[in-house]
C-alpha atoms as a PDB file:
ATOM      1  CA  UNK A   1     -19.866   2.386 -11.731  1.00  0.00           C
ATOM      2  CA  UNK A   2     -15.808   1.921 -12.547  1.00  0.00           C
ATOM      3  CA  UNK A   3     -15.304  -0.472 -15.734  1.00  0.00           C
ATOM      4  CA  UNK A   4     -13.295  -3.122 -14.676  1.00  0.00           C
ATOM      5  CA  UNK A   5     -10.275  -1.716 -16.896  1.00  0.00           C
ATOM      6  CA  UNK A   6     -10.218   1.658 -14.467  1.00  0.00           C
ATOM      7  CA  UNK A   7      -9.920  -0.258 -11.737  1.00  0.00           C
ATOM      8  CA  UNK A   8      -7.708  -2.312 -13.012  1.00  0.00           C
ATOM      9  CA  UNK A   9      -5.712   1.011 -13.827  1.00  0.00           C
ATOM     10  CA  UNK A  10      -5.946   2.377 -10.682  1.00  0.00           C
ATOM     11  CA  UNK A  11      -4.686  -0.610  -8.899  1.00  0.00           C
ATOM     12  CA  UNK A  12      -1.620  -0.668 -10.998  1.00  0.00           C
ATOM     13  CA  UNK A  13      -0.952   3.077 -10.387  1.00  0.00           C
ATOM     14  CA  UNK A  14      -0.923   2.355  -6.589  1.00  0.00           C
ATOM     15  CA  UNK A  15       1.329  -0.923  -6.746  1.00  0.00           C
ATOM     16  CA  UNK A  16       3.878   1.560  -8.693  1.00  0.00           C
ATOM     17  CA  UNK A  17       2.963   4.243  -6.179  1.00  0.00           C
ATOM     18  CA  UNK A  18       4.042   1.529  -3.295  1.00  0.00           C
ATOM     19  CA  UNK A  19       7.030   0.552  -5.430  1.00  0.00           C
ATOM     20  CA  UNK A  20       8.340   4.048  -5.998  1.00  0.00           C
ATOM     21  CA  UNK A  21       7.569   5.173  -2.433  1.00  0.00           C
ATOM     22  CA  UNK A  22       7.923   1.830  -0.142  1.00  0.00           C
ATOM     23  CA  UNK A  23       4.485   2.830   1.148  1.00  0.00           C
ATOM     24  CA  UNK A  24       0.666   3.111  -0.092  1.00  0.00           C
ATOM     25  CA  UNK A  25      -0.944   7.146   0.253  1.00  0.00           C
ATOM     26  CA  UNK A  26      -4.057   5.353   1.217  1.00  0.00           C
ATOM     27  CA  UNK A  27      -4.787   6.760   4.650  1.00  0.00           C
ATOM     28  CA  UNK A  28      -7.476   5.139   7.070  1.00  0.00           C
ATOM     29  CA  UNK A  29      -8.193   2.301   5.308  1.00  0.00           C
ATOM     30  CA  UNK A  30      -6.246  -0.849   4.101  1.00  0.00           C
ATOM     31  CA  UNK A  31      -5.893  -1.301   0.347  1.00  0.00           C
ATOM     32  CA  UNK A  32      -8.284  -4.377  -1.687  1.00  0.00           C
ATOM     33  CA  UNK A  33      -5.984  -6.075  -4.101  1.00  0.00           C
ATOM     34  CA  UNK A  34      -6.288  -9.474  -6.117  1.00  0.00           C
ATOM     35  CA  UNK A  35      -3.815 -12.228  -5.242  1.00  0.00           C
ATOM     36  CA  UNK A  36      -2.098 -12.578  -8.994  1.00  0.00           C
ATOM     37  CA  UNK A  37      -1.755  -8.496  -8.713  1.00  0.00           C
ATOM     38  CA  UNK A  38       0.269  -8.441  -5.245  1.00  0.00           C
ATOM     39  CA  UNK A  39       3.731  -6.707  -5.343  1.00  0.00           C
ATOM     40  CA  UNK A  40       6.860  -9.259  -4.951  1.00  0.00           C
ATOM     41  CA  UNK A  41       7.236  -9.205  -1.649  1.00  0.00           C
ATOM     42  CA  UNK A  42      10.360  -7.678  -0.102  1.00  0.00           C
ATOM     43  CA  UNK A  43       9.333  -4.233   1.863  1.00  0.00           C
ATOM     44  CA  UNK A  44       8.586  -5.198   5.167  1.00  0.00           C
ATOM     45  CA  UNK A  45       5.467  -3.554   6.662  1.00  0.00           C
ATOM     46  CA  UNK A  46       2.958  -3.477   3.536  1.00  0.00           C
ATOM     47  CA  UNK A  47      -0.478  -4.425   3.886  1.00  0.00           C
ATOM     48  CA  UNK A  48      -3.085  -5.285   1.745  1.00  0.00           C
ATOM     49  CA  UNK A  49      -6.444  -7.069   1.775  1.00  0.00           C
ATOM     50  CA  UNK A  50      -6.289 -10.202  -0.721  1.00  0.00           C
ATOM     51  CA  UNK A  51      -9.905 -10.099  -1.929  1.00  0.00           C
ATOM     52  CA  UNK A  52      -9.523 -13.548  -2.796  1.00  0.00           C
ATOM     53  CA  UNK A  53      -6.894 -14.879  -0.596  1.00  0.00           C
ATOM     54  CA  UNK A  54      -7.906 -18.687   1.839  1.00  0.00           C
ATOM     55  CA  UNK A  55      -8.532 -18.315   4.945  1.00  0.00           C
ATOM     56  CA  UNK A  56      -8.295 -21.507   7.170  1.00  0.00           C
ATOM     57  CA  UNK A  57     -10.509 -24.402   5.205  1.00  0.00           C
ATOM     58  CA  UNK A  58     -11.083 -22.570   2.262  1.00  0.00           C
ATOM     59  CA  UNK A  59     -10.101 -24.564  -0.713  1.00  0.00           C
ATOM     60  CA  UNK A  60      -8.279 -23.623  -3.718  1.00  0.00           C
ATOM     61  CA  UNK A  61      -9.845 -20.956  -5.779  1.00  0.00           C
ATOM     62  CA  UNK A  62     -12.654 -20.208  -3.396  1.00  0.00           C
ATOM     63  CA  UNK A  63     -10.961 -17.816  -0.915  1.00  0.00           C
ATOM     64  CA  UNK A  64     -12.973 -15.147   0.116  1.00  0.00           C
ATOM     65  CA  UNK A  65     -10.307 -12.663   1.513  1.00  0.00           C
ATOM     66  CA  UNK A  66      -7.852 -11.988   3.964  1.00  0.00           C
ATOM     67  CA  UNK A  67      -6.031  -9.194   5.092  1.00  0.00           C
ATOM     68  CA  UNK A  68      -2.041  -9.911   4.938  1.00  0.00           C
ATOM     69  CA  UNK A  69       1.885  -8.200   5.633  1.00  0.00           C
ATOM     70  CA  UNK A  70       4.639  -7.942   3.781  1.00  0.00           C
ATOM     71  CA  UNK A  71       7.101  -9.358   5.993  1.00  0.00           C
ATOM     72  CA  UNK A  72       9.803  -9.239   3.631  1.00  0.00           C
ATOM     73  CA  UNK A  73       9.726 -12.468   2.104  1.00  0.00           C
ATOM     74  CA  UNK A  74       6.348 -13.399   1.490  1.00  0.00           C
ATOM     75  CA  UNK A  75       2.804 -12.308   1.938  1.00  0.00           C
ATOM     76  CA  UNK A  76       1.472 -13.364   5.519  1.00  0.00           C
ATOM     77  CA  UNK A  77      -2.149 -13.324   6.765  1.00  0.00           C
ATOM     78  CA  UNK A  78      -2.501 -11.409   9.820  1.00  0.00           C
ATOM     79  CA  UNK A  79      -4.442 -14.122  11.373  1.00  0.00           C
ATOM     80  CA  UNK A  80      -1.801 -17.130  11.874  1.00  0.00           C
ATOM     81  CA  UNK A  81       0.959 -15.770  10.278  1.00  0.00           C
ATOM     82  CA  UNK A  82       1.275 -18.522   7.359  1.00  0.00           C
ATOM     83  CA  UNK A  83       1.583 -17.343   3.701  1.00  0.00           C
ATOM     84  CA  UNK A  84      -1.142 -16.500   1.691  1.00  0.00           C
ATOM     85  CA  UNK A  85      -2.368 -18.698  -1.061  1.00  0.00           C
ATOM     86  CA  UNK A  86      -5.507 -17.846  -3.109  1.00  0.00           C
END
């Protein structure tokens, strides 16, 4: 079982992978990230799944995931389109 600090690690070597690259090396899948941890938005075409993004009716610190874009300017769920919040 990963510690929660090699995780940690290994998330943070694939946001500077993205950031170095403009794309993740993950292949078949879509990448699990935490809200506060998300890249500043501004490469269109990113994904990511926000483990603890809202989706609709979810309240404030009790989402329980969403998979969202990059669409330049903020992080969108695929859903409805509206930003992500966690």
């Amino acid at each position: 079982m990963l510690r929660d600090s090699d995780v940690l690690t290994e998330i943070m070597n694939r946001i500077r992978d993205i950031e170095a690259n403009g794309r993740s090396e993950v292949t078949g899948s879509i990448e699990a990230i935490v809200f506060a941890n998300l890249p500043i938005p501004g490469q269109p075409g990113r994904s990511f799944f926000i483990t603890n993004g809202r989706k609709i009716g979810e309240g404030a610190g009790a989402g329980t995931g969403v998979s969202a874009y990059d669409d330049g300017v903020a992080w969108n769920r695929y859903s409805d389109d509206t930003v992500v919040a966690a």
